[in-house]
N, C-alpha and C. Protein backbone atom coordinates (compact mmCIF):
# COMPACT_ATOMS: atom_id res chain seq x y z
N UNK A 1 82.92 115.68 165.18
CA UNK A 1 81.70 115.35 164.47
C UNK A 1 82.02 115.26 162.98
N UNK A 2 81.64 114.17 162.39
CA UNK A 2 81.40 114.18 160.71
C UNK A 2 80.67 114.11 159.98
N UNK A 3 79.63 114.58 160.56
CA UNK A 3 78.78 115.28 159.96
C UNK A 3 78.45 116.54 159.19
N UNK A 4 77.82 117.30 158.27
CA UNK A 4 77.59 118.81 158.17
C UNK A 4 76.10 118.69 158.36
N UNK A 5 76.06 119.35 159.86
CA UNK A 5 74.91 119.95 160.20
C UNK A 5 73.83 120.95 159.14
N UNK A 6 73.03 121.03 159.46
CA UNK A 6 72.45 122.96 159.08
C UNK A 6 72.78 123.79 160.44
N UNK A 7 72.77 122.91 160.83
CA UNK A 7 73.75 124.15 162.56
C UNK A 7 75.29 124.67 162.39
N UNK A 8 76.26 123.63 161.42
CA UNK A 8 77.40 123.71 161.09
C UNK A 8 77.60 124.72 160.25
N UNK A 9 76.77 124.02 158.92
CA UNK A 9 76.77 125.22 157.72
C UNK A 9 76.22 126.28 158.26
N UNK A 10 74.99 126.93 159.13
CA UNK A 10 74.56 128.51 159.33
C UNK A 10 75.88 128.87 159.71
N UNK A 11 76.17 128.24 160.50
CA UNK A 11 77.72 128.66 161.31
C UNK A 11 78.66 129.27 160.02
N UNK A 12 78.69 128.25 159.13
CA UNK A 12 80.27 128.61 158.54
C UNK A 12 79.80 129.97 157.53
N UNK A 13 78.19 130.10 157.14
CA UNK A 13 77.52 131.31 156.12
C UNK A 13 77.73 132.46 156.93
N UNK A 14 77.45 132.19 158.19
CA UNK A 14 77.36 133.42 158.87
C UNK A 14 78.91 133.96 159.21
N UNK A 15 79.69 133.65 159.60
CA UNK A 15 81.32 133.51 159.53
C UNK A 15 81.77 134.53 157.91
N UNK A 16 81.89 133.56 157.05
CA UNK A 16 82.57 134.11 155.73
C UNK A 16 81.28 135.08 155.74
N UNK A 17 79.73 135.53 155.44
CA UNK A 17 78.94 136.67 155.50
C UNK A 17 80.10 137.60 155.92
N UNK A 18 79.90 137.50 157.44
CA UNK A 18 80.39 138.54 158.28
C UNK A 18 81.55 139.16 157.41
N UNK A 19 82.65 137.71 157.05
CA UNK A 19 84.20 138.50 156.69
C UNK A 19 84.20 138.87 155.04
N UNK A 20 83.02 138.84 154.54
CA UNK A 20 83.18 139.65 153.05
C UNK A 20 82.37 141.36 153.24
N UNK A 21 81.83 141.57 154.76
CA UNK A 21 81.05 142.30 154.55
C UNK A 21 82.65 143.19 155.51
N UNK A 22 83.24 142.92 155.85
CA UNK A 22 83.85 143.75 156.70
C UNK A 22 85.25 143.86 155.73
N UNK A 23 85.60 143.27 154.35
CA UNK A 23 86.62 143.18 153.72
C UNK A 23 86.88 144.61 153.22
N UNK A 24 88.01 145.25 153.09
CA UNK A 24 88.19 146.69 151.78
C UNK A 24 89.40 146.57 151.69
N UNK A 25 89.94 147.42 150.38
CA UNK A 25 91.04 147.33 149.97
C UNK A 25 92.11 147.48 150.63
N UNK A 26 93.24 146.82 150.87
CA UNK A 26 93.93 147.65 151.56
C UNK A 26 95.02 148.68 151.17
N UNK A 27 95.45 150.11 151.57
CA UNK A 27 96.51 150.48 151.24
C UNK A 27 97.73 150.37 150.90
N UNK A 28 98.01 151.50 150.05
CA UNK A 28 99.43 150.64 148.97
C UNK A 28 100.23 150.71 150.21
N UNK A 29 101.07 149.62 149.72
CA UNK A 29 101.65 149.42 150.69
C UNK A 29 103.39 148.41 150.01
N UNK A 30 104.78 148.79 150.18
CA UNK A 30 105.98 148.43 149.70
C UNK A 30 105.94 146.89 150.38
N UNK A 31 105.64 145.73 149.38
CA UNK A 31 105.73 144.12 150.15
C UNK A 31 106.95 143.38 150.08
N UNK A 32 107.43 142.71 150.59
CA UNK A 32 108.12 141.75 150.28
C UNK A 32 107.35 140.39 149.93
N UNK A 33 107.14 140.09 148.51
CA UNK A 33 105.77 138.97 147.84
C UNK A 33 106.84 137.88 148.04
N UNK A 34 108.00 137.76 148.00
CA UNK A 34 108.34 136.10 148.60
C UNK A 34 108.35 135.84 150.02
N UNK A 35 108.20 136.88 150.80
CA UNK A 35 108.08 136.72 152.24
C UNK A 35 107.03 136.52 152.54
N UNK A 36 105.81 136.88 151.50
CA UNK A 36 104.44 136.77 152.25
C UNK A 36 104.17 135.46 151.50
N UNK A 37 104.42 135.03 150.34
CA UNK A 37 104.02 134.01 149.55
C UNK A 37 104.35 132.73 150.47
N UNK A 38 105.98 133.05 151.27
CA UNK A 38 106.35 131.92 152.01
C UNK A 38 105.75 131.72 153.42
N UNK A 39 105.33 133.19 153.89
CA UNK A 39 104.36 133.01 155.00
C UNK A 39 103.29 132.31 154.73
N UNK A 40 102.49 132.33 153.64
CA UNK A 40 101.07 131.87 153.33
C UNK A 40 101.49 130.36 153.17
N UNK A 41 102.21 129.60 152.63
CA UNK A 41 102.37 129.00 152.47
C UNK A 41 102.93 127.90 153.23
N UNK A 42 103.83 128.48 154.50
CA UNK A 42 104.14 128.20 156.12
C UNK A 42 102.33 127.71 156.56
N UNK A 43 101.37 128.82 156.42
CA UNK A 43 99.86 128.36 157.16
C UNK A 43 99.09 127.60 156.21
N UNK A 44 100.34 126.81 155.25
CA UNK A 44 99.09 125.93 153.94
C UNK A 44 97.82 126.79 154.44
N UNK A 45 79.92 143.50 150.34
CA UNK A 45 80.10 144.27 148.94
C UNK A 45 81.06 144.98 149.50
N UNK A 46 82.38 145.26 149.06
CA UNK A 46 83.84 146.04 149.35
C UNK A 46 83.42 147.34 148.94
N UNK A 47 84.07 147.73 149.86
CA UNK A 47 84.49 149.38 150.40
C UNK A 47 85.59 150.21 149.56
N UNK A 48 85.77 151.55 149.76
CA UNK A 48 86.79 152.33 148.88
C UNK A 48 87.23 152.26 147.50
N UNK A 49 86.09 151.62 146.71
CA UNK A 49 86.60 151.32 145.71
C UNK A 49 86.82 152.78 144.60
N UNK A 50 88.47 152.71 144.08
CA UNK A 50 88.75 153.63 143.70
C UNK A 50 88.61 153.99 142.25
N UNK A 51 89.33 155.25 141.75
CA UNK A 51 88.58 156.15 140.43
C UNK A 51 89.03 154.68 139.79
N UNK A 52 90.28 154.10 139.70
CA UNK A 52 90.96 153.34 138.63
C UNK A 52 90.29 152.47 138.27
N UNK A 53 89.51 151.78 139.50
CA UNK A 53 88.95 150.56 139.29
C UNK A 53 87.34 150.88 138.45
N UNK A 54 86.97 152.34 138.75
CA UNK A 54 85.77 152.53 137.51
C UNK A 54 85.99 152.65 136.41
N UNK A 55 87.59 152.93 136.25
CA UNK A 55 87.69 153.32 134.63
C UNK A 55 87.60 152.05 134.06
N UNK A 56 86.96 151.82 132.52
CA UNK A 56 86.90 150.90 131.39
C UNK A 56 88.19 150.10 131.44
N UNK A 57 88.83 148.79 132.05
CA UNK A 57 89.79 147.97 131.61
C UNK A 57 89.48 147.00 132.09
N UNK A 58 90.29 145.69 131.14
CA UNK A 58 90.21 144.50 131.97
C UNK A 58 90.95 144.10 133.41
N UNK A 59 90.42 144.11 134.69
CA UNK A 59 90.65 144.01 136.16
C UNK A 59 91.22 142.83 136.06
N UNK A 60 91.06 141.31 135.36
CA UNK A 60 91.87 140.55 135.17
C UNK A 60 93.12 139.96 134.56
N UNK A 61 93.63 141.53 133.52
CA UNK A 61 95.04 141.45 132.93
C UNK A 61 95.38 142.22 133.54
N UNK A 62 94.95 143.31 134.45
CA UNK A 62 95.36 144.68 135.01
C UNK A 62 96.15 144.22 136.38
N UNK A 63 97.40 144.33 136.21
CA UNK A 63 98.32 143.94 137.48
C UNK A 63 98.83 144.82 139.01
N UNK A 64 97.98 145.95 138.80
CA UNK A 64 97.88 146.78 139.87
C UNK A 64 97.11 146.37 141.03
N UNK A 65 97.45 146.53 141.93
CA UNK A 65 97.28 146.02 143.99
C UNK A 65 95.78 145.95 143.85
N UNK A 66 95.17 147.26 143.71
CA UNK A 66 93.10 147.68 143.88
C UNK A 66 92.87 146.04 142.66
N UNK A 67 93.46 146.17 141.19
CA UNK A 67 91.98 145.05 140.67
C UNK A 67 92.74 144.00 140.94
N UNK A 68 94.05 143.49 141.46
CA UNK A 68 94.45 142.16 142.31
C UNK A 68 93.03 141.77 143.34
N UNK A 69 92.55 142.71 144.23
CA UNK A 69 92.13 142.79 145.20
C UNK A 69 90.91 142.65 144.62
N UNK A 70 90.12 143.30 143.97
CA UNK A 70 88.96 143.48 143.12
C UNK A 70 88.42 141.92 142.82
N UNK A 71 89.80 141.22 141.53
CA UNK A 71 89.34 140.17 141.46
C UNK A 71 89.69 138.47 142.73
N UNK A 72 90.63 139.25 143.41
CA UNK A 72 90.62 137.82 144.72
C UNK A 72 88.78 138.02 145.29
N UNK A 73 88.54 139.03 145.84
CA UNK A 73 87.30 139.55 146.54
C UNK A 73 85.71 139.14 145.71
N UNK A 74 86.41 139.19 144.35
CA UNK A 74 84.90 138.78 143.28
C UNK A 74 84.75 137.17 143.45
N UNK A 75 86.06 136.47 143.36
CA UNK A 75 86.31 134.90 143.27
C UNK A 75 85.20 134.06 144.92
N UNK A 76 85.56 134.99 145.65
CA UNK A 76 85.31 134.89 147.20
C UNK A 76 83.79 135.06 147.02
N UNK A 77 83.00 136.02 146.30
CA UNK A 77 81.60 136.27 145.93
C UNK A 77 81.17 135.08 145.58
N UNK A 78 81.79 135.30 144.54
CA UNK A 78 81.11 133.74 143.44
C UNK A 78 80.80 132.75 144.61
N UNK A 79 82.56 132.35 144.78
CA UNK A 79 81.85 130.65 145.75
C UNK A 79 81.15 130.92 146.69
N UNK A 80 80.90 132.28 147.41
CA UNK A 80 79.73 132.31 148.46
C UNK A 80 78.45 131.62 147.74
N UNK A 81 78.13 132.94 146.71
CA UNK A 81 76.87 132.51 146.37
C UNK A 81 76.76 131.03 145.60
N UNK A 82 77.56 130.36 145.20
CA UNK A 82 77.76 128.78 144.77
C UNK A 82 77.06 127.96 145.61
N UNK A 83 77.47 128.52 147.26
CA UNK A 83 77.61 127.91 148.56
C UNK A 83 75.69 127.92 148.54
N UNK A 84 75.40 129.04 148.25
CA UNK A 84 73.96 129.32 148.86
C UNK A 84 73.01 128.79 147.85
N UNK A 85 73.44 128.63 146.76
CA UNK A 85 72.98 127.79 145.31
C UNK A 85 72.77 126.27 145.69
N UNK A 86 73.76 126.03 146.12
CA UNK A 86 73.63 124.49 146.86
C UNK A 86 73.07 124.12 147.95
N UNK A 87 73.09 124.90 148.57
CA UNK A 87 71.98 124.91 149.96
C UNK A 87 71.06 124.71 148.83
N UNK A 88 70.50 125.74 148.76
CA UNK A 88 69.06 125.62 148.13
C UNK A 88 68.90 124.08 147.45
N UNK A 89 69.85 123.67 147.09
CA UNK A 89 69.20 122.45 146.44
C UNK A 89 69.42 121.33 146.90
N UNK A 90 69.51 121.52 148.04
CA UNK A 90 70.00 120.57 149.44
C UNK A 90 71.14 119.86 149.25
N UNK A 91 72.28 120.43 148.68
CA UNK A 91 73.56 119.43 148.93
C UNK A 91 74.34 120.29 149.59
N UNK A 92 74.38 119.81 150.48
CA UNK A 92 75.08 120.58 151.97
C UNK A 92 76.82 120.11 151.65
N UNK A 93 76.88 119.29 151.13
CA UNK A 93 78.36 118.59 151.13
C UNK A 93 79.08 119.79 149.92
N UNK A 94 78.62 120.32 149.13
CA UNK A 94 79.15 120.88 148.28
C UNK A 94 79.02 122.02 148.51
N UNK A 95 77.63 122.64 149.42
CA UNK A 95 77.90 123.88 150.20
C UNK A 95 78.59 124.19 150.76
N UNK A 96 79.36 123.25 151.37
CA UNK A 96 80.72 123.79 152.95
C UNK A 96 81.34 123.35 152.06
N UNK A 97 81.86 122.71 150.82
CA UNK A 97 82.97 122.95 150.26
C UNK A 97 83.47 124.55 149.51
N UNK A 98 82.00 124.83 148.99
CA UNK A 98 82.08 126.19 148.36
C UNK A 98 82.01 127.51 149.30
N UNK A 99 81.62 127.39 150.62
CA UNK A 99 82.01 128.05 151.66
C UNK A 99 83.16 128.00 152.32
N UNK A 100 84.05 126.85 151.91
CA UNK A 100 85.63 127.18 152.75
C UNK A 100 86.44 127.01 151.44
N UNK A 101 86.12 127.42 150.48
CA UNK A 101 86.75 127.57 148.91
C UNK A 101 86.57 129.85 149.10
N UNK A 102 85.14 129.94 149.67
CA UNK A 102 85.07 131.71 149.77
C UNK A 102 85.92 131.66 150.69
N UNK A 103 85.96 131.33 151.49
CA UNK A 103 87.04 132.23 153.17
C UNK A 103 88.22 131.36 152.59
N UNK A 104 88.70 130.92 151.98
CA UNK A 104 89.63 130.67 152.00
C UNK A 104 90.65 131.92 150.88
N UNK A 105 89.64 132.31 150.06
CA UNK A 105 90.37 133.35 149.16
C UNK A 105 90.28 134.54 150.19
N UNK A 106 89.21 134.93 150.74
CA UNK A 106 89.15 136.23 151.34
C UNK A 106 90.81 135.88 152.68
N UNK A 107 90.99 135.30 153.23
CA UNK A 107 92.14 134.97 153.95
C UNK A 107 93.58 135.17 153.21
N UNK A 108 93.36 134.76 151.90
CA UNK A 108 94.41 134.99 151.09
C UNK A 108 94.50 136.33 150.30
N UNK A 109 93.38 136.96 150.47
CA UNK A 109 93.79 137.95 150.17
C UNK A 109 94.09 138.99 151.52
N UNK A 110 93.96 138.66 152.35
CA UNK A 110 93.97 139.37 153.55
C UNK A 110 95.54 139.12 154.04
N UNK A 111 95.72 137.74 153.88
CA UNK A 111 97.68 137.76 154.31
C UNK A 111 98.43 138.35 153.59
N UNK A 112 98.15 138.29 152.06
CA UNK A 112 99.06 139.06 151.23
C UNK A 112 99.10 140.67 151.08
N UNK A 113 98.30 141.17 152.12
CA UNK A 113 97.92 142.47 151.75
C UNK A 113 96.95 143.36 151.05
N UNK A 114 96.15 142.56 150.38
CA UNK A 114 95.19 143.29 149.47
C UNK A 114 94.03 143.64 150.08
N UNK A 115 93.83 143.03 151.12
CA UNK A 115 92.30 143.36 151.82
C UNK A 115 92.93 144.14 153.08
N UNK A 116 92.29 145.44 153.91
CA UNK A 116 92.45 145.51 154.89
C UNK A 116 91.51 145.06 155.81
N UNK A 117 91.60 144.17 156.58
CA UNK A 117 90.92 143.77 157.60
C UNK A 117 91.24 143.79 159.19
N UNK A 118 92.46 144.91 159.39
CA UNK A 118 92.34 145.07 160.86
C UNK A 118 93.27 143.74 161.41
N UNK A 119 93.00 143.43 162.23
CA UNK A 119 93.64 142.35 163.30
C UNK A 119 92.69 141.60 163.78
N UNK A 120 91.69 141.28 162.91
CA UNK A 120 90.33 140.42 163.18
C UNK A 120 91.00 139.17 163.16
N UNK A 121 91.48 138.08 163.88
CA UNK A 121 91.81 136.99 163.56
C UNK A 121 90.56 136.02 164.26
N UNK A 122 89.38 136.55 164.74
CA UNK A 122 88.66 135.75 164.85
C UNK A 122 87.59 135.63 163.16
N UNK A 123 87.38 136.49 161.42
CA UNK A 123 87.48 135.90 160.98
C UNK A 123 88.00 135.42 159.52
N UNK A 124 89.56 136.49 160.46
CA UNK A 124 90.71 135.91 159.45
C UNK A 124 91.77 135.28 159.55
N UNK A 125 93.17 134.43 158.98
CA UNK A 125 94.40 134.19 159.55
C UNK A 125 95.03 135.51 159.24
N UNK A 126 95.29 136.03 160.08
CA UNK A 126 95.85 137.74 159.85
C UNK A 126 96.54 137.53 161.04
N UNK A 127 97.03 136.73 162.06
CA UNK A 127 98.19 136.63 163.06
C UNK A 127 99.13 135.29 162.52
């Protein structure tokens, strides 16, 4: 079909909904970042948030794992609500763009480690 439904889009809101509501940080954890960068690249409101991330700094110069995660997870917010901004004003074409612009960060942050999400691969690439 090439179309975007409102049957399509509930589909794809309710999908990324589900996988920002089930997202949290994940534990530190020792990576290999060219192994996962080359894996990712092979597949072309958050929980636990800790003391560090309340203290006063900028989360976007701050190069520690939690505000990596902080700001992939905020980026994923935004284009949700972008997504639901455009609904509202009936352009559906720019809604499912800004809905697979959110799951597409929450996925990326989920392969590289920053989100724990379990072994949900129904709605993440996490296999």
């Amino acid at each position: 079909m090439d179309k975007i439904t409102n049957e399509k889009l509930d589909r794809y809101f309710d999908v990324t909904k589900r996988a920002l509501a089930k997202v949290k940080i994940g534990e530190k954890q020792d990576f290999d970042w060219k192994e996962k960068a080359e894996d990712f690249l092979d597949m072309s409101e958050m929980q636990g948030i800790s003391e560090h991330a309340q203290k006063p700094h900028d989360k976007d110069k701050c190069n520690c794992r939690h505000c990596q995660a902080v700001v992939v997870f905020d980026m994923a917010k935004r284009y949700f609500e972008d997504a639901k901004h455009f609904r509202e004003k009936g352009d559906v074409v720019t809604a499912f763009a800004a809905l697979n612009y959110a799951h597409g960060w929450l996925d990326a942050g989920a392969r590289l480690g920053l989100f724990d999400v379990g072994r949900d691969s129904e709605l993440f690439t996490v296999d």
